[in-house]
PDB file of N, CA and C in Angstrom:
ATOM      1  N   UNK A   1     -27.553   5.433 -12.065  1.00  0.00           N
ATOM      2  CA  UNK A   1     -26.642   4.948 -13.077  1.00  0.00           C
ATOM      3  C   UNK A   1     -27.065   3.519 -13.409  1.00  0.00           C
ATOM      4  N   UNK A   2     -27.113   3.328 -14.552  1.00  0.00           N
ATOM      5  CA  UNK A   2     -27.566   1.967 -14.915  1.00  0.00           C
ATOM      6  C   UNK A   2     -26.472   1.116 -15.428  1.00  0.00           C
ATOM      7  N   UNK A   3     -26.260  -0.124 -15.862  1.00  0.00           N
ATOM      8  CA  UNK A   3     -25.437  -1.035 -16.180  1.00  0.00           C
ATOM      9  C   UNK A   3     -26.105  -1.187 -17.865  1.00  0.00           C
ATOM     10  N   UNK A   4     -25.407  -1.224 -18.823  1.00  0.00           N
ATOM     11  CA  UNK A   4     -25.380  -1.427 -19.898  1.00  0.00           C
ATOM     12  C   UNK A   4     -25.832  -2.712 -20.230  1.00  0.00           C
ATOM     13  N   UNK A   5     -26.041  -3.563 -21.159  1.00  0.00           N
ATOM     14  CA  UNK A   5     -26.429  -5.334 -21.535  1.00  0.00           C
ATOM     15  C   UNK A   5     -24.716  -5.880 -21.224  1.00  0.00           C
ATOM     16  N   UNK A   6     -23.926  -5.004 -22.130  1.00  0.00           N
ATOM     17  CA  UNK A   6     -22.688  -5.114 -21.823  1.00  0.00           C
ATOM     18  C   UNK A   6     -21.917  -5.161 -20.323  1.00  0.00           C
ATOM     19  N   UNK A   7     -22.280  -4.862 -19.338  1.00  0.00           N
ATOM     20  CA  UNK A   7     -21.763  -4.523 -18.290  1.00  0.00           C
ATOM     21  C   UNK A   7     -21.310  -3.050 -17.859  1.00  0.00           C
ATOM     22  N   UNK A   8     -21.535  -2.326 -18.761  1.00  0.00           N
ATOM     23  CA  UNK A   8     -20.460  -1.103 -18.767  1.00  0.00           C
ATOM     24  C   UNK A   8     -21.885  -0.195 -17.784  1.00  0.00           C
ATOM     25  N   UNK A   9     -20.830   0.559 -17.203  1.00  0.00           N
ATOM     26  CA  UNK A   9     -21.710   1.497 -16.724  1.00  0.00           C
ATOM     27  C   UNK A   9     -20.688   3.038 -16.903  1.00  0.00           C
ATOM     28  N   UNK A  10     -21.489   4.113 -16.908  1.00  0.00           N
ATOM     29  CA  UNK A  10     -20.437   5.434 -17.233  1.00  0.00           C
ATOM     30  C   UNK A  10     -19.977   6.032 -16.130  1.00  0.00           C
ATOM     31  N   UNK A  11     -18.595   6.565 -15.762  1.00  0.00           N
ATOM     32  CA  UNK A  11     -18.547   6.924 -14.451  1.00  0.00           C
ATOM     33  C   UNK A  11     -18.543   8.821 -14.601  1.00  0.00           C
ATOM     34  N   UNK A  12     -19.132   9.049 -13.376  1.00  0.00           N
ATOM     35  CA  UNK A  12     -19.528  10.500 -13.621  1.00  0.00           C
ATOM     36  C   UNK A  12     -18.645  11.570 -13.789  1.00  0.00           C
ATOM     37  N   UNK A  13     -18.342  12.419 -14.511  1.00  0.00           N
ATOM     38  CA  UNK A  13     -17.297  13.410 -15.102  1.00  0.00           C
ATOM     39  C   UNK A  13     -16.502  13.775 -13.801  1.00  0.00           C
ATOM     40  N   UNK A  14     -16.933  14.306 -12.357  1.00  0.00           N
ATOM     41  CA  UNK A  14     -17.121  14.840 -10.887  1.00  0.00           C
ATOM     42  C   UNK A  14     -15.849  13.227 -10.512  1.00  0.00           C
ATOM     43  N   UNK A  15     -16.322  12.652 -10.673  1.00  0.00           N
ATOM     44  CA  UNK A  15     -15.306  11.302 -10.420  1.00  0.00           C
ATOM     45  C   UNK A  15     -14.236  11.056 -11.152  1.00  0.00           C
ATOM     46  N   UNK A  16     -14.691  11.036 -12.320  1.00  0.00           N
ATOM     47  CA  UNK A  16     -13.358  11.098 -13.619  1.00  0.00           C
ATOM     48  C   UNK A  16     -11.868  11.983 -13.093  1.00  0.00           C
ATOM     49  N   UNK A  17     -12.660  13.748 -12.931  1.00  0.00           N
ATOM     50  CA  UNK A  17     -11.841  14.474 -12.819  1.00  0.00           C
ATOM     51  C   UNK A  17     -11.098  14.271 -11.232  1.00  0.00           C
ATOM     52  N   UNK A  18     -11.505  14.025 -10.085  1.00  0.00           N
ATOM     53  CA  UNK A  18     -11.506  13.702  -8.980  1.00  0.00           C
ATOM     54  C   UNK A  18     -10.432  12.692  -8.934  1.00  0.00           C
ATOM     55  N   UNK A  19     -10.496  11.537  -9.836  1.00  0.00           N
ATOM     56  CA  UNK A  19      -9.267  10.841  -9.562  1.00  0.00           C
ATOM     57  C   UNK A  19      -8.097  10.766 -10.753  1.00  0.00           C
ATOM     58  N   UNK A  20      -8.509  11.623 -11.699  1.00  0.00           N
ATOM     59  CA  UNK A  20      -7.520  11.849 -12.883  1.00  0.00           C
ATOM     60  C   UNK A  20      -7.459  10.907 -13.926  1.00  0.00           C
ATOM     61  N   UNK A  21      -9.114  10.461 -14.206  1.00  0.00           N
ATOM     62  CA  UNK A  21      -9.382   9.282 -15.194  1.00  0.00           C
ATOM     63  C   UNK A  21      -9.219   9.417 -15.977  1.00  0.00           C
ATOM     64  N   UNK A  22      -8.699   8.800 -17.311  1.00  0.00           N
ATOM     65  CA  UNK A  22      -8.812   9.557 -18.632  1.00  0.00           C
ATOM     66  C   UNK A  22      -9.133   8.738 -19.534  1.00  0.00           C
ATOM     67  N   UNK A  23      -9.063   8.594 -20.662  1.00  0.00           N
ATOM     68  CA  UNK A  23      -9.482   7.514 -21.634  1.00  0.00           C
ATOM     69  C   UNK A  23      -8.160   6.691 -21.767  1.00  0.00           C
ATOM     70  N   UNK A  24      -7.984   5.456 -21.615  1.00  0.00           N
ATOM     71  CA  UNK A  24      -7.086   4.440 -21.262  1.00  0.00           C
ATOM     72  C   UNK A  24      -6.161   4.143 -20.128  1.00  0.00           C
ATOM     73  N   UNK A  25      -6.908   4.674 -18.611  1.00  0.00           N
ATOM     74  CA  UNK A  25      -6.780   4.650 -17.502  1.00  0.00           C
ATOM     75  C   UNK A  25      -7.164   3.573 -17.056  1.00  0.00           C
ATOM     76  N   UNK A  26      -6.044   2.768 -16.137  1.00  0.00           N
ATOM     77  CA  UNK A  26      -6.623   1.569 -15.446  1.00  0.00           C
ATOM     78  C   UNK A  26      -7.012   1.581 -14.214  1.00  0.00           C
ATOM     79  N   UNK A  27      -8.854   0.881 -14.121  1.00  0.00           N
ATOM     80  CA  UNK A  27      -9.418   1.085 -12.520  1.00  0.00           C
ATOM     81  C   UNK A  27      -9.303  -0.315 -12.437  1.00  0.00           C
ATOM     82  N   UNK A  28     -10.058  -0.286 -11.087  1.00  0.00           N
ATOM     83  CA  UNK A  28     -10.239  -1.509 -10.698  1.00  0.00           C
ATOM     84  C   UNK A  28     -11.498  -1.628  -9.745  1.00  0.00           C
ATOM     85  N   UNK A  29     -12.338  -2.912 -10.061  1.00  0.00           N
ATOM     86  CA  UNK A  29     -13.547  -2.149  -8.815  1.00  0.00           C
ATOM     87  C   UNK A  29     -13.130  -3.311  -7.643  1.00  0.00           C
ATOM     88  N   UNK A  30     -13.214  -3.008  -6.287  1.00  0.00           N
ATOM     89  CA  UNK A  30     -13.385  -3.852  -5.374  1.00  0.00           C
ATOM     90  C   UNK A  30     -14.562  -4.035  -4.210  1.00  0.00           C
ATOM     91  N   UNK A  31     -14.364  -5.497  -4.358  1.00  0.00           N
ATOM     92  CA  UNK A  31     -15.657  -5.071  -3.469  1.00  0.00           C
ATOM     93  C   UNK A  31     -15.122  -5.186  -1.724  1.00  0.00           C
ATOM     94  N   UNK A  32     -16.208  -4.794  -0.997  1.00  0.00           N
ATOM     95  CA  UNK A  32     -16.033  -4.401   0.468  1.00  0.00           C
ATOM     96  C   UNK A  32     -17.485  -4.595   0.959  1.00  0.00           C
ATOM     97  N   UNK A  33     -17.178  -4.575   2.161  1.00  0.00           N
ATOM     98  CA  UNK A  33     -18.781  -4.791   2.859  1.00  0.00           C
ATOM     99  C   UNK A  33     -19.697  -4.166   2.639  1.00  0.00           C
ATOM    100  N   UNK A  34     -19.708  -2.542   2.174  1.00  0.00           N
ATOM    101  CA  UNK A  34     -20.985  -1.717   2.011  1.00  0.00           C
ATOM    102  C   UNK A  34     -21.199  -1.664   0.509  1.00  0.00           C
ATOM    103  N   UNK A  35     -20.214  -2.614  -0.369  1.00  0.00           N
ATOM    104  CA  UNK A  35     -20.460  -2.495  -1.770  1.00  0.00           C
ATOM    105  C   UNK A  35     -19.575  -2.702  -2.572  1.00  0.00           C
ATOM    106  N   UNK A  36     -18.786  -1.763  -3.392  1.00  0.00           N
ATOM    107  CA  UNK A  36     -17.878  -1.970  -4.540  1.00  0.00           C
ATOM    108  C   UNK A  36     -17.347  -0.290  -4.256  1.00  0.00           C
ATOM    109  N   UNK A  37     -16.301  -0.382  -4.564  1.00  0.00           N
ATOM    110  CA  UNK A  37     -15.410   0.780  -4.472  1.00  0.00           C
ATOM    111  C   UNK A  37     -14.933   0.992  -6.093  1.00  0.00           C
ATOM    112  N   UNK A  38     -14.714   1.693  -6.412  1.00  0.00           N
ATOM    113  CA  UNK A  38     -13.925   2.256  -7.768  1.00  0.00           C
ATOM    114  C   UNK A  38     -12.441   2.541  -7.459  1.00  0.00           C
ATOM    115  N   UNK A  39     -11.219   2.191  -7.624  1.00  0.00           N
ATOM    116  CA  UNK A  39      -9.843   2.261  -7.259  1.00  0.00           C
ATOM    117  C   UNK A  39      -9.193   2.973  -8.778  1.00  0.00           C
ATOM    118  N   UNK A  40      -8.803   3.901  -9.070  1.00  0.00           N
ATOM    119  CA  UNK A  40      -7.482   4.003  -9.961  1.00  0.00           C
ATOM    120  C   UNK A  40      -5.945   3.325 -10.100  1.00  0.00           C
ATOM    121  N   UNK A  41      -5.805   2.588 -10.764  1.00  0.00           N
ATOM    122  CA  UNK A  41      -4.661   1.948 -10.444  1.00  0.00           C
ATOM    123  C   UNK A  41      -3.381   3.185 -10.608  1.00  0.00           C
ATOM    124  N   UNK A  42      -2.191   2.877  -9.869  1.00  0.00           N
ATOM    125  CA  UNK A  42      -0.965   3.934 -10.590  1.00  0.00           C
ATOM    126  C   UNK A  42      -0.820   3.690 -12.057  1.00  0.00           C
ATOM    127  N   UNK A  43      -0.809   4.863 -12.433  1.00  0.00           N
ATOM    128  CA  UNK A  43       0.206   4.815 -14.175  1.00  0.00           C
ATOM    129  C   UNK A  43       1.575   4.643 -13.436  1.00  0.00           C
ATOM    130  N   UNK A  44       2.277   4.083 -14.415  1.00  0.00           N
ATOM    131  CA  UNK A  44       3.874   4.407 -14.519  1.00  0.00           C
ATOM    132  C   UNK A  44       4.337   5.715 -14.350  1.00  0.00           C
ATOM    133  N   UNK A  45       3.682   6.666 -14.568  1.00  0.00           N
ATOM    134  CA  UNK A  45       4.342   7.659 -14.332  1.00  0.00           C
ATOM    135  C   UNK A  45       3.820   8.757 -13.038  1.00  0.00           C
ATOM    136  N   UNK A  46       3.102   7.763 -12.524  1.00  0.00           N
ATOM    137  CA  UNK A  46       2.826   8.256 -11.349  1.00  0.00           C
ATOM    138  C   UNK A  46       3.352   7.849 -10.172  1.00  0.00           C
ATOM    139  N   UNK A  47       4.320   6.859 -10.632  1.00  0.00           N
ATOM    140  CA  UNK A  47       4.510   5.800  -9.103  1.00  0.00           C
ATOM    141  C   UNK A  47       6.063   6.445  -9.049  1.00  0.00           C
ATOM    142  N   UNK A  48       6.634   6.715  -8.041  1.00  0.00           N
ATOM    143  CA  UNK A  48       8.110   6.717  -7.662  1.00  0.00           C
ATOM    144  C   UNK A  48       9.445   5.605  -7.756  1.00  0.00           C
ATOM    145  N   UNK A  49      10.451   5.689  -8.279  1.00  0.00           N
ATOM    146  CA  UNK A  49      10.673   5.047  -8.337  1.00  0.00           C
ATOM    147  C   UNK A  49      11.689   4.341  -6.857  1.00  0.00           C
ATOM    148  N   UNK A  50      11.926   5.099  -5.707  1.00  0.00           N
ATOM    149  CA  UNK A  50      12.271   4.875  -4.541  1.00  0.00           C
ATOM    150  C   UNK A  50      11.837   6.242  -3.873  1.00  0.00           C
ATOM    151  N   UNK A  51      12.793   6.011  -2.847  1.00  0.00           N
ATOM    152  CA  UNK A  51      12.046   7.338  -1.753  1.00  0.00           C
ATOM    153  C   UNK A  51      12.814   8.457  -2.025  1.00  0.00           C
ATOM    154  N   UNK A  52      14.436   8.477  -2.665  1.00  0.00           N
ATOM    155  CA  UNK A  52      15.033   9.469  -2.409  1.00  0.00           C
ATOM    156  C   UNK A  52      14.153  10.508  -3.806  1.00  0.00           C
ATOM    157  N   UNK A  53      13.366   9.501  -5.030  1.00  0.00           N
ATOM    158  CA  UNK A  53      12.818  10.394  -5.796  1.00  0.00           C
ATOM    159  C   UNK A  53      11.753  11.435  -5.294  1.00  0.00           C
ATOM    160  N   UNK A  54      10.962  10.214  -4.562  1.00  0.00           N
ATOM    161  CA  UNK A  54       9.623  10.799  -3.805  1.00  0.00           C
ATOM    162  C   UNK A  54      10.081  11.890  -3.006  1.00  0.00           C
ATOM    163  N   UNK A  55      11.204  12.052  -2.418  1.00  0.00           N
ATOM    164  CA  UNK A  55      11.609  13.014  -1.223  1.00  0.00           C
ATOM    165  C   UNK A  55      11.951  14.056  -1.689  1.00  0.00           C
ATOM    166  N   UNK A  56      12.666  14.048  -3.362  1.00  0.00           N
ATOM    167  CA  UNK A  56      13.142  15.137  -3.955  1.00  0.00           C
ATOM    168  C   UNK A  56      11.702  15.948  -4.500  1.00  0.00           C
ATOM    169  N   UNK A  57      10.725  14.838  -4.777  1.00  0.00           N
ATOM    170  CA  UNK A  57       9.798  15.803  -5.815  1.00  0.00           C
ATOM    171  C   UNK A  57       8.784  16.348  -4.457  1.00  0.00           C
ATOM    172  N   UNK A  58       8.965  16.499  -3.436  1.00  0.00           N
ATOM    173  CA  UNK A  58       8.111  17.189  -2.402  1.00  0.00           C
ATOM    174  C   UNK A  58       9.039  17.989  -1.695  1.00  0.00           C
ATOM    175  N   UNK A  59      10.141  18.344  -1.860  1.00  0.00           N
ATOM    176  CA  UNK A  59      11.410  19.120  -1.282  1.00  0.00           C
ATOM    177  C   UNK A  59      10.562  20.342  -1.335  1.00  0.00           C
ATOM    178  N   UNK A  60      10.759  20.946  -0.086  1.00  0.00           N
ATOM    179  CA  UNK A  60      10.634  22.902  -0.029  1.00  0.00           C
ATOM    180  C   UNK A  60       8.550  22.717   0.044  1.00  0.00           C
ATOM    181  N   UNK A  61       7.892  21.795   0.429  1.00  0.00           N
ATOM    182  CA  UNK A  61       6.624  22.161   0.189  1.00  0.00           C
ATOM    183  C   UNK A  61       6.277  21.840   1.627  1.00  0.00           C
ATOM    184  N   UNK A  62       6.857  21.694   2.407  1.00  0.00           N
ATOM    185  CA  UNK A  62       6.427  22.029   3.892  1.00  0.00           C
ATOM    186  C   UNK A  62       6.918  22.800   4.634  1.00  0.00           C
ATOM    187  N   UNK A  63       6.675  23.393   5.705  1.00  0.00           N
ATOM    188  CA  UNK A  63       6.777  25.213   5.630  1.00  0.00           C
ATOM    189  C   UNK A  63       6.718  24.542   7.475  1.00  0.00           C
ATOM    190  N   UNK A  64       8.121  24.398   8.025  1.00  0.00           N
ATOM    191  CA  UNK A  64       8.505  24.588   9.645  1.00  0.00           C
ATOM    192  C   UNK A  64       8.259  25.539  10.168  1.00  0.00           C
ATOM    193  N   UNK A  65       8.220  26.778   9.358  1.00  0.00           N
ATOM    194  CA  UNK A  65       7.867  27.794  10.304  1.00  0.00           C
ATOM    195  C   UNK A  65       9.122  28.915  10.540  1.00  0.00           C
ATOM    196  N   UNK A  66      10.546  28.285   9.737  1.00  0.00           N
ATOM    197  CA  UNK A  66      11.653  28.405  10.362  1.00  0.00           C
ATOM    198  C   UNK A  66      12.184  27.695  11.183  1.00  0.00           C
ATOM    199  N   UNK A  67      11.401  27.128  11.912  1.00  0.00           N
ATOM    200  CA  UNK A  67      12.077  25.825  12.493  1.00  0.00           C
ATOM    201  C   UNK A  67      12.983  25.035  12.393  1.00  0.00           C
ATOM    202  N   UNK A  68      14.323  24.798  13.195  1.00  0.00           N
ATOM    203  CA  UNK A  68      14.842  23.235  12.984  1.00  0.00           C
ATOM    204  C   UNK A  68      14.328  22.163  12.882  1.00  0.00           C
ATOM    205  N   UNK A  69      15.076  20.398  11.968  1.00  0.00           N
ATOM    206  CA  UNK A  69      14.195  19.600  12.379  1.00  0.00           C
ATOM    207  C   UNK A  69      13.934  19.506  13.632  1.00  0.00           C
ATOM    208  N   UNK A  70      15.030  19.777  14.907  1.00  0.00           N
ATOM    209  CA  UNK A  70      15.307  19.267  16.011  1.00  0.00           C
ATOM    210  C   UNK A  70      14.199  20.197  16.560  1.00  0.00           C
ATOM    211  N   UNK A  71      13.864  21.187  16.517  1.00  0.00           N
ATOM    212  CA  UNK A  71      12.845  22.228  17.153  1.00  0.00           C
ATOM    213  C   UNK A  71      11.874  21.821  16.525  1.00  0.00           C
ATOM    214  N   UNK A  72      11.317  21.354  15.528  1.00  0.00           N
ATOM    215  CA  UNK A  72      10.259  21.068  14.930  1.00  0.00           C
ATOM    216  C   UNK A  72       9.458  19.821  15.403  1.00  0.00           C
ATOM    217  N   UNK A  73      10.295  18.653  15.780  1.00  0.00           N
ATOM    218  CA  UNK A  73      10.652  17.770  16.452  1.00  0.00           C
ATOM    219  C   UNK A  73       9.741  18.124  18.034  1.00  0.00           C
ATOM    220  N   UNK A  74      10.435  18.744  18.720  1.00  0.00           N
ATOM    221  CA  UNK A  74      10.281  19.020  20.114  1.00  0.00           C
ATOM    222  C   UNK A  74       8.592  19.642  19.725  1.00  0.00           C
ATOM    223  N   UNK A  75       8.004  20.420  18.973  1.00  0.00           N
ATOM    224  CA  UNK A  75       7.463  20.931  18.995  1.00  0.00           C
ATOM    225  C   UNK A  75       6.128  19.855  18.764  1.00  0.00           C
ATOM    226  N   UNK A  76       6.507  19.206  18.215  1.00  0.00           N
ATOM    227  CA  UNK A  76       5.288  18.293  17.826  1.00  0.00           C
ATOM    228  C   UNK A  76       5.008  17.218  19.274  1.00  0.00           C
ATOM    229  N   UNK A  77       6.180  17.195  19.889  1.00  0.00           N
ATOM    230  CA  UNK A  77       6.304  15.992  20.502  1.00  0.00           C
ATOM    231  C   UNK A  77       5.466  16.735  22.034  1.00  0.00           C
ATOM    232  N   UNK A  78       5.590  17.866  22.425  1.00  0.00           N
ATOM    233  CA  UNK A  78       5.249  18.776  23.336  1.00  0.00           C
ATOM    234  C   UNK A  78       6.218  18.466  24.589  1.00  0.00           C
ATOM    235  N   UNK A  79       5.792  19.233  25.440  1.00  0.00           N
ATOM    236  CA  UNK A  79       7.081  18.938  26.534  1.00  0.00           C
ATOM    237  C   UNK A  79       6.642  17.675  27.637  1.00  0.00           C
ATOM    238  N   UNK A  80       8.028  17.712  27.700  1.00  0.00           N
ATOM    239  CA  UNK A  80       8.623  16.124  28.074  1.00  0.00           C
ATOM    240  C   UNK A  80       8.854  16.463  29.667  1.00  0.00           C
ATOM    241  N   UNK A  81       8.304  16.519  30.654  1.00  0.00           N
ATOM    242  CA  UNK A  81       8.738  17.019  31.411  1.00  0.00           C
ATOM    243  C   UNK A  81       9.610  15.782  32.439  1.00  0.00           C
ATOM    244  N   UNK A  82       8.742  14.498  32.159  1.00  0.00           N
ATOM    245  CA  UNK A  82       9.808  13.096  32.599  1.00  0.00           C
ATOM    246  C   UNK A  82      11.227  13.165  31.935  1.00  0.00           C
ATOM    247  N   UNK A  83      11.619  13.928  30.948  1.00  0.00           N
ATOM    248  CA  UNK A  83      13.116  13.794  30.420  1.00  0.00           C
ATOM    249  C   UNK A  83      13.691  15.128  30.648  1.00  0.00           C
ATOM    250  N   UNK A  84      12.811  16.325  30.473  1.00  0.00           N
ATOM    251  CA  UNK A  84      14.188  17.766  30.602  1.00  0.00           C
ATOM    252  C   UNK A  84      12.751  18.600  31.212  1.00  0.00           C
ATOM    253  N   UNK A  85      12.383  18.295  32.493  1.00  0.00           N
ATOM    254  CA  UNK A  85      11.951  19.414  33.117  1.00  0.00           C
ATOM    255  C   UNK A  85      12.440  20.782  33.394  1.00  0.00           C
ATOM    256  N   UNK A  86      11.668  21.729  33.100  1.00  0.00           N
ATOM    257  CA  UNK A  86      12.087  23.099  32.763  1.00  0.00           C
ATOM    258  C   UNK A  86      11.399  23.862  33.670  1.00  0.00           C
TER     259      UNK A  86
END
């Protein structure tokens, strides 16, 4: 990929689509120790506006198993045998 006289360089379609670039999308490049990173900034209509939104628009897309939280809970945590040996 080359740099233009202008500065511009084109970013590859595989990337575009990858982070949901579109024509009047704001990036940002940063740099870091091994180079420059490419960042998408949020649109407005991508950002939440607190958590109870964020919590509603992911409702029902994780799958316990049937599980309670409280069993779901235990399950992750594995057994405890210093608190309720069994």
């Amino acid at each position: 990929m080359r740099v233009t006289e202008k500065g511009q360089v084109t970013i590859p379609k595989q990337v575009r689509d990858r982070l949901g670039i579109a024509p009047g999308s704001d990036v940002d490049f940063v740099v870091v120790d091994a180079g420059v990173m490419l960042v998408k900034n949020a649109d407005a209509k991508d950002t939440f506006r607190d958590f109870d939104e964020w919590a509603q628009s992911v409702e029902g897309t994780f799958d316990t198993d049937g599980m309670t939280a409280d069993e779901y809970v235990d399950w992750l945590r594995g057994p405890r045998d210093d608190l309720d040996p069994r």
